[in-house]
Protein backbone atom coordinates (compact mmCIF):
# COMPACT_ATOMS: atom_id res chain seq x y z
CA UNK A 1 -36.72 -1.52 -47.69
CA UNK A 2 -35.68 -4.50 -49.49
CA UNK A 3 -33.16 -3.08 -51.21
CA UNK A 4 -31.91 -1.40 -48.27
CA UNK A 5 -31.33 -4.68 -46.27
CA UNK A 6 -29.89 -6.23 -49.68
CA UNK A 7 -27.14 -3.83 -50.01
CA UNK A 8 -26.38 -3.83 -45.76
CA UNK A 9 -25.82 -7.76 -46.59
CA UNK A 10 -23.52 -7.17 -49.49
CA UNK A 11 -21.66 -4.93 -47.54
CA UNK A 12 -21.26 -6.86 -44.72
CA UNK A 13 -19.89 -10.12 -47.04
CA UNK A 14 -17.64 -7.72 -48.20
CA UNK A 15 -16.64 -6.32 -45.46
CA UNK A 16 -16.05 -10.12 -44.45
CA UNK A 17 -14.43 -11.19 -47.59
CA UNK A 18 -11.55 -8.12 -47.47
CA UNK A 19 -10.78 -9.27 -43.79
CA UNK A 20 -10.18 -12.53 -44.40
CA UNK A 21 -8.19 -11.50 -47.78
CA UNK A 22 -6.10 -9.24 -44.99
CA UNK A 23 -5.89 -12.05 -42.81
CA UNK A 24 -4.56 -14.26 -44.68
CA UNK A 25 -1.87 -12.26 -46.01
CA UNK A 26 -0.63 -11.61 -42.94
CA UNK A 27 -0.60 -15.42 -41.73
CA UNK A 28 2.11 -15.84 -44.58
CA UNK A 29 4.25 -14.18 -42.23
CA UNK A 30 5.49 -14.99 -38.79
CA UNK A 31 2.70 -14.67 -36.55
CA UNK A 32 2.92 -13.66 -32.77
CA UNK A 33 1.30 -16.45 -30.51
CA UNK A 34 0.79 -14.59 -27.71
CA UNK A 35 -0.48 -10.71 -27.52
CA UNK A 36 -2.10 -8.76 -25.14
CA UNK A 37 -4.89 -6.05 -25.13
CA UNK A 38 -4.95 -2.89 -22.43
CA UNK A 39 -8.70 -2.01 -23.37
CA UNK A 40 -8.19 1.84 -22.34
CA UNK A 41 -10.97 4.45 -23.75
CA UNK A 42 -14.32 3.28 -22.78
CA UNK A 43 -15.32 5.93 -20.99
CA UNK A 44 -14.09 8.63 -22.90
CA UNK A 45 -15.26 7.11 -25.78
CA UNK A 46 -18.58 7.14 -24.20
CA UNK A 47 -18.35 10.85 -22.85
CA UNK A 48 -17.23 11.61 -26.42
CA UNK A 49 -20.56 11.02 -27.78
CA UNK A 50 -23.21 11.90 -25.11
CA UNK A 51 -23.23 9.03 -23.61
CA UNK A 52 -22.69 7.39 -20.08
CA UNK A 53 -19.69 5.44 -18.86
CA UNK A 54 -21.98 2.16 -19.07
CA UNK A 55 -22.62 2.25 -22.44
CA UNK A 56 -18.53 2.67 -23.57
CA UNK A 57 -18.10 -0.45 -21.57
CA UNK A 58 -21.10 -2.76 -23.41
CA UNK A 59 -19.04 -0.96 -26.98
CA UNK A 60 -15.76 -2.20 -25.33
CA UNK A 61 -17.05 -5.89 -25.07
CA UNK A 62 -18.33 -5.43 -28.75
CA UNK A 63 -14.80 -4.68 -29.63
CA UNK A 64 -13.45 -7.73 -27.37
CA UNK A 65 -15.56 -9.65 -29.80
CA UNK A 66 -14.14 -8.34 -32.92
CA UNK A 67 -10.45 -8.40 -31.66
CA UNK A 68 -10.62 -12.12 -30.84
CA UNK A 69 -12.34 -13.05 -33.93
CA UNK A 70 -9.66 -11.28 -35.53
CA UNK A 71 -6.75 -12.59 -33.65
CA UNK A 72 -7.77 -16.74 -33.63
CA UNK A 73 -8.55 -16.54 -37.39
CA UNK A 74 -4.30 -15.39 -37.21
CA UNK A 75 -3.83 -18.50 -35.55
CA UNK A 76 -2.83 -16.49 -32.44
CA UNK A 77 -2.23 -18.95 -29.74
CA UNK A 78 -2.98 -16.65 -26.78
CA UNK A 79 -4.88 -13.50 -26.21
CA UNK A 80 -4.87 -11.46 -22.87
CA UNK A 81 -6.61 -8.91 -21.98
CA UNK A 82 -6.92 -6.40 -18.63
CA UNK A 83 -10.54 -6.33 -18.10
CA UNK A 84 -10.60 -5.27 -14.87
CA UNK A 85 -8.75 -3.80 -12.24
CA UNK A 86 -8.09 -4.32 -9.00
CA UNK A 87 -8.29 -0.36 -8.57
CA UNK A 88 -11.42 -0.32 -10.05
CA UNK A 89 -13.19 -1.10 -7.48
CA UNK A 90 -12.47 2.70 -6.38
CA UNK A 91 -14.85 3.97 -9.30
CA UNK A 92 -18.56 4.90 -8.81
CA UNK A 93 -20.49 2.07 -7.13
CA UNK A 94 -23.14 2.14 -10.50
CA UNK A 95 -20.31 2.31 -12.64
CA UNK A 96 -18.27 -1.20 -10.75
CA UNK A 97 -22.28 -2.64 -10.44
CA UNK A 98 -22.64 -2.20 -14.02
CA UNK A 99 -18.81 -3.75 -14.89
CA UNK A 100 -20.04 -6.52 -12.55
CA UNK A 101 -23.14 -7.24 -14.13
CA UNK A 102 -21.37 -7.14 -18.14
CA UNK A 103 -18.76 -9.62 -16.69
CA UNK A 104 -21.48 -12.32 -15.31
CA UNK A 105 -23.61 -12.00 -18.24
CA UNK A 106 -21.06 -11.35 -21.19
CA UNK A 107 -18.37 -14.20 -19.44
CA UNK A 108 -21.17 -16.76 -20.49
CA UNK A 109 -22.29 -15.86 -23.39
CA UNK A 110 -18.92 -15.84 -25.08
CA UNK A 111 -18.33 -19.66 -23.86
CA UNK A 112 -22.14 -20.56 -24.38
CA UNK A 113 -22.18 -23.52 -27.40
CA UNK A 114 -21.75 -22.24 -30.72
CA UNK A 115 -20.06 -18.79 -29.46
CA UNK A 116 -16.88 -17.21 -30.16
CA UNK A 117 -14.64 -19.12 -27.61
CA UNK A 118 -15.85 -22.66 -28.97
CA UNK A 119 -16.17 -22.07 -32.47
CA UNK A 120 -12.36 -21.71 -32.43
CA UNK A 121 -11.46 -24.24 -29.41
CA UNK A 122 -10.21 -21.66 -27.33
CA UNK A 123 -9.89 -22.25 -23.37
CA UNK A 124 -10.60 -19.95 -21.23
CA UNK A 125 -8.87 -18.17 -17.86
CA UNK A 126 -9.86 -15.88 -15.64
CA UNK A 127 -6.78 -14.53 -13.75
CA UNK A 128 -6.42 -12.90 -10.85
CA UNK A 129 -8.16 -12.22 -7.24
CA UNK A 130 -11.19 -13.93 -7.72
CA UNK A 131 -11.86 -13.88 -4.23
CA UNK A 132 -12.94 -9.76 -4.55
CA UNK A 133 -15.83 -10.58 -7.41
CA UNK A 134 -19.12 -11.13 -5.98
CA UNK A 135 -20.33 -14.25 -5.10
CA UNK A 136 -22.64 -14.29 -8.68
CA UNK A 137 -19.74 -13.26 -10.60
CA UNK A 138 -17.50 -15.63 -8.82
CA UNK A 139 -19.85 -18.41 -10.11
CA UNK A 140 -20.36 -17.18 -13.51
CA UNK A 141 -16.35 -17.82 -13.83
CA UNK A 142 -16.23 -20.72 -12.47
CA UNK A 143 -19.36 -22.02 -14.85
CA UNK A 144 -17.24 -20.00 -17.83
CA UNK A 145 -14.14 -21.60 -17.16
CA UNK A 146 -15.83 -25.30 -16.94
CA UNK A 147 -17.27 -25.04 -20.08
CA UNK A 148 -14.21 -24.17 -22.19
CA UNK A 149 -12.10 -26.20 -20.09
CA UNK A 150 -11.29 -28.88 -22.88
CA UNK A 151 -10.56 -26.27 -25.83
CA UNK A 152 -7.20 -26.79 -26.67
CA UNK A 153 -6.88 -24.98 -29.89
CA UNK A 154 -6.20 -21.60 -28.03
CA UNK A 155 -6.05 -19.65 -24.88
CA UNK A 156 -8.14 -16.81 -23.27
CA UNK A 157 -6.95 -14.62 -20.67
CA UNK A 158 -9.01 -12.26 -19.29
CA UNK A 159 -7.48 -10.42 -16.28
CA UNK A 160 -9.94 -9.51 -13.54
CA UNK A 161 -9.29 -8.16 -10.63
CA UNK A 162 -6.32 -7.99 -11.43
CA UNK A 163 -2.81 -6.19 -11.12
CA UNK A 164 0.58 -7.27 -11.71
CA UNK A 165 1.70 -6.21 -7.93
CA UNK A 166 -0.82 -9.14 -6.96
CA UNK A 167 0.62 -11.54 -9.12
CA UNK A 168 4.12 -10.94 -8.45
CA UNK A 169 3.83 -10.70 -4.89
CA UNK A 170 2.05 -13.76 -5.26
CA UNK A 171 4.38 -15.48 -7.23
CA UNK A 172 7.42 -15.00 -5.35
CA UNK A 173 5.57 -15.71 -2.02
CA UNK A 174 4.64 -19.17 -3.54
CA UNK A 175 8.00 -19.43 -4.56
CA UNK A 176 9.44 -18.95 -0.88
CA UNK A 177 7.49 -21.12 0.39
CA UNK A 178 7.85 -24.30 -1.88
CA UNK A 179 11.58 -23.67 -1.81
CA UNK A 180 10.92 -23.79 1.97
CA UNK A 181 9.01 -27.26 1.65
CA UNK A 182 12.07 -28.48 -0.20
CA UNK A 183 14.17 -28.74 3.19
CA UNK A 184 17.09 -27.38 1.32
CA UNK A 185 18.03 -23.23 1.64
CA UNK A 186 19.03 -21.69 -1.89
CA UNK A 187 18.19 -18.89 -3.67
CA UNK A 188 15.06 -17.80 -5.72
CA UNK A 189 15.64 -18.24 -8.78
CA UNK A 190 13.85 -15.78 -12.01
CA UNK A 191 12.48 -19.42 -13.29
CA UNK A 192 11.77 -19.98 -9.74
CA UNK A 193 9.00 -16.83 -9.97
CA UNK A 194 8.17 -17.22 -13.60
CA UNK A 195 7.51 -20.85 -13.13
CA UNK A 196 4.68 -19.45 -10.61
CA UNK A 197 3.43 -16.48 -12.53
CA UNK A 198 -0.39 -16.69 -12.95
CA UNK A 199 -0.25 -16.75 -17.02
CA UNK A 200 2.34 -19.69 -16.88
CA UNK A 201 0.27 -21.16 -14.92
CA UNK A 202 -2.69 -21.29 -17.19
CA UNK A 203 -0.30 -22.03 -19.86
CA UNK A 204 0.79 -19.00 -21.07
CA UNK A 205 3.60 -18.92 -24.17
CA UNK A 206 5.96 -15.83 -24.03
CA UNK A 207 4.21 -12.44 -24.22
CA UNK A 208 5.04 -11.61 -28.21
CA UNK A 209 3.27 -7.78 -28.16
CA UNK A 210 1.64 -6.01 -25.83
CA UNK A 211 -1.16 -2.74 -26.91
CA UNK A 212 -2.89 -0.43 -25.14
CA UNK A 213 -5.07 1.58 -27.24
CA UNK A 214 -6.31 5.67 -25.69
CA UNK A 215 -3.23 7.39 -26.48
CA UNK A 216 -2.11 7.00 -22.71
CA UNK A 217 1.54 5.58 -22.78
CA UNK A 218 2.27 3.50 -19.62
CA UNK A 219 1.45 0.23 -18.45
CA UNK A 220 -0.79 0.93 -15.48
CA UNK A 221 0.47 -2.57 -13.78
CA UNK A 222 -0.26 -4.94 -16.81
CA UNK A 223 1.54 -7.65 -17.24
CA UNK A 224 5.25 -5.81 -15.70
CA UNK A 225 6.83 -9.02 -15.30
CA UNK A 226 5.70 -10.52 -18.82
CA UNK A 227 6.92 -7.95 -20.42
CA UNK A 228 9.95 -7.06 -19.41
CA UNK A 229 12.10 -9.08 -21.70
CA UNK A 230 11.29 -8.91 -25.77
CA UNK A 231 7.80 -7.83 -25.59
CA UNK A 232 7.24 -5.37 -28.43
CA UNK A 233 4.81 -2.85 -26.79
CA UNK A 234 2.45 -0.79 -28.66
CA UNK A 235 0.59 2.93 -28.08
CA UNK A 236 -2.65 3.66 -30.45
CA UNK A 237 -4.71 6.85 -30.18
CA UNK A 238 -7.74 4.78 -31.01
CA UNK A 239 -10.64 4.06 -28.27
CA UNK A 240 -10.95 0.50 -27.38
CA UNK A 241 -14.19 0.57 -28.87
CA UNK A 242 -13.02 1.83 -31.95
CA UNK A 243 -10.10 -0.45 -32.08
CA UNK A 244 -10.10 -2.95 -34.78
CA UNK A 245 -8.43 -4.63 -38.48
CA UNK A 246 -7.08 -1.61 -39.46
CA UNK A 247 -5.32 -0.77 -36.05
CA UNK A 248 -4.04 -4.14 -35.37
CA UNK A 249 -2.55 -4.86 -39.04
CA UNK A 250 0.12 -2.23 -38.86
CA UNK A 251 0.88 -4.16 -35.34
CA UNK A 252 1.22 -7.11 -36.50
CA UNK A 253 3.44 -5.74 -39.52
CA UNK A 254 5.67 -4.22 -37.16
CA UNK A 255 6.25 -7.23 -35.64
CA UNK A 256 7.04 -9.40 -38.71
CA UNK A 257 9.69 -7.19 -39.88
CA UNK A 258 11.31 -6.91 -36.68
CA UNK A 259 11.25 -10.99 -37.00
CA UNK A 260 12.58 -10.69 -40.05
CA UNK A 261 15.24 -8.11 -39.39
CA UNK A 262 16.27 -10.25 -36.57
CA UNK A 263 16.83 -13.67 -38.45
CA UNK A 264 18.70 -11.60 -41.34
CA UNK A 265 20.96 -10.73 -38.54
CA UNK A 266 21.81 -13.96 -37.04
CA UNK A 267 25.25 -15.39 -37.99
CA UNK A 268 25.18 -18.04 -40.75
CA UNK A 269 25.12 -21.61 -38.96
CA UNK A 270 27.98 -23.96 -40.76
């Protein structure tokens, strides 16, 4: 038994050693600061093996965990993820209770002291209609947000409810009606809207590279107006729970050389 747990505990320094080897490989070359995460496969990850929808969704926050880990000790600046939908809400009412119960209980033990959020300063944000959580979950975010609030290292987005319909509509609608408070009539602007785009807001950079993992190659209303522009958006096969260092490195390649292929283009500047 001894010797069991030994070897487990060489493995796992390892295991630990390689990935920061890996890691820090890759931080020799330009690094995105902003990616986001479209967590798709939980359920059929969970129907895969027996299993019911609840338990793919407590392996999907396992993998949040890793991916994070993984991303600050890049030096990412920001990480986003779609955590929940407004559409969800549609699903079984034990499968939204259970998604409502990971998010209050899971939201506070990543910010708690000495977890993954403040052992690499990273703030926080919960974006979207907050208004359609439960009153418990509505405080649990709140509480969440508080206690990262002065982490300035790095940013946390987790998107729940949300959808970017919401977000647009309710950018542009905030928009109108500033321009409005102005007292002078001119056109909206796209700075106008981006200005008042929920991620700028909480201090967003530039979305670098967007991934949605499941093999299922659309956007499903994530992030539309982010990435419209340079965004370099990924497809995996991989499960979110599954996801992990060896299917974000080839990511994170891609992107470097596109970097680089980009600069080697540039005119020469006399």
């Amino acid at each position: 038994m001894f010797l069991h747990e030994l070897i487990l505990r060489f493995w796992a320094w390892l295991q630990a050693r390689f990935t920061a080897w890996i890691l820090a490989i890759l931080s020799c070359g330009p690094i995105p600061q902003h990616v986001a995460f479209e967590m798709d496969g939980n359920r059929r990850y969970a129907r895969k093996r027996g299993k019911k929808a609840q338990e793919g969704h407590y392996a999907g926050f396992d993998a949040l965990r890793r991916a994070l880990d993984i991303c600050f000790k890049m030096n990412i600046r920001c990480v986003s993820v779609y955590s929940f939908a407004i559409s969800n809400f549609n699903r079984p009412q034990e499968e939204v209770d259970t998604l409502m119960g990971l998010a209050e209980s899971k939201l506070l033990e990543i910010c708690q002291h000495e977890g993954l959020l403040t052992k690499h300063g990273v703030r926080l944000n919960v974006i979207g209609d907050k208004k359609l959580f439960p009153k418990n979950v509505q405080e649990a975010v709140q509480k969440a947000e508080e206690l990262t609030r002065h982490n300035d290292k790095a940013i946390f987005n987790m998107l729940m409810p949300y959808d970017s319909h919401y977000e647009i509509d309710n950018a542009v609608r905030t928009a109108v009606i500033d321009v409005v408070k102005e007292g002078k009539p001119r056109h909206l602007t796209e700075k106008d809207i981006d200005d008042r785009m929920l991620t700028t807001i909480a201090g967003s950079p530039p979305l670098d590279i967007l991934i949605r993992t499941s093999g299922v190659k659309r956007l499903s209303g994530f992030m539309l107006w982010q990435c419209s522009d340079d965004t370099q958006i990924q497809f995996t096969d991989t499960y979110w729970p599954d996801f992990g260092l060896r299917d974000l490195v080839p990511v994170v390649l891609d992107y470097q050389r596109k970097v680089w292929s980009r600069q080697k283009s540039r005119p020469p500047t006399l």
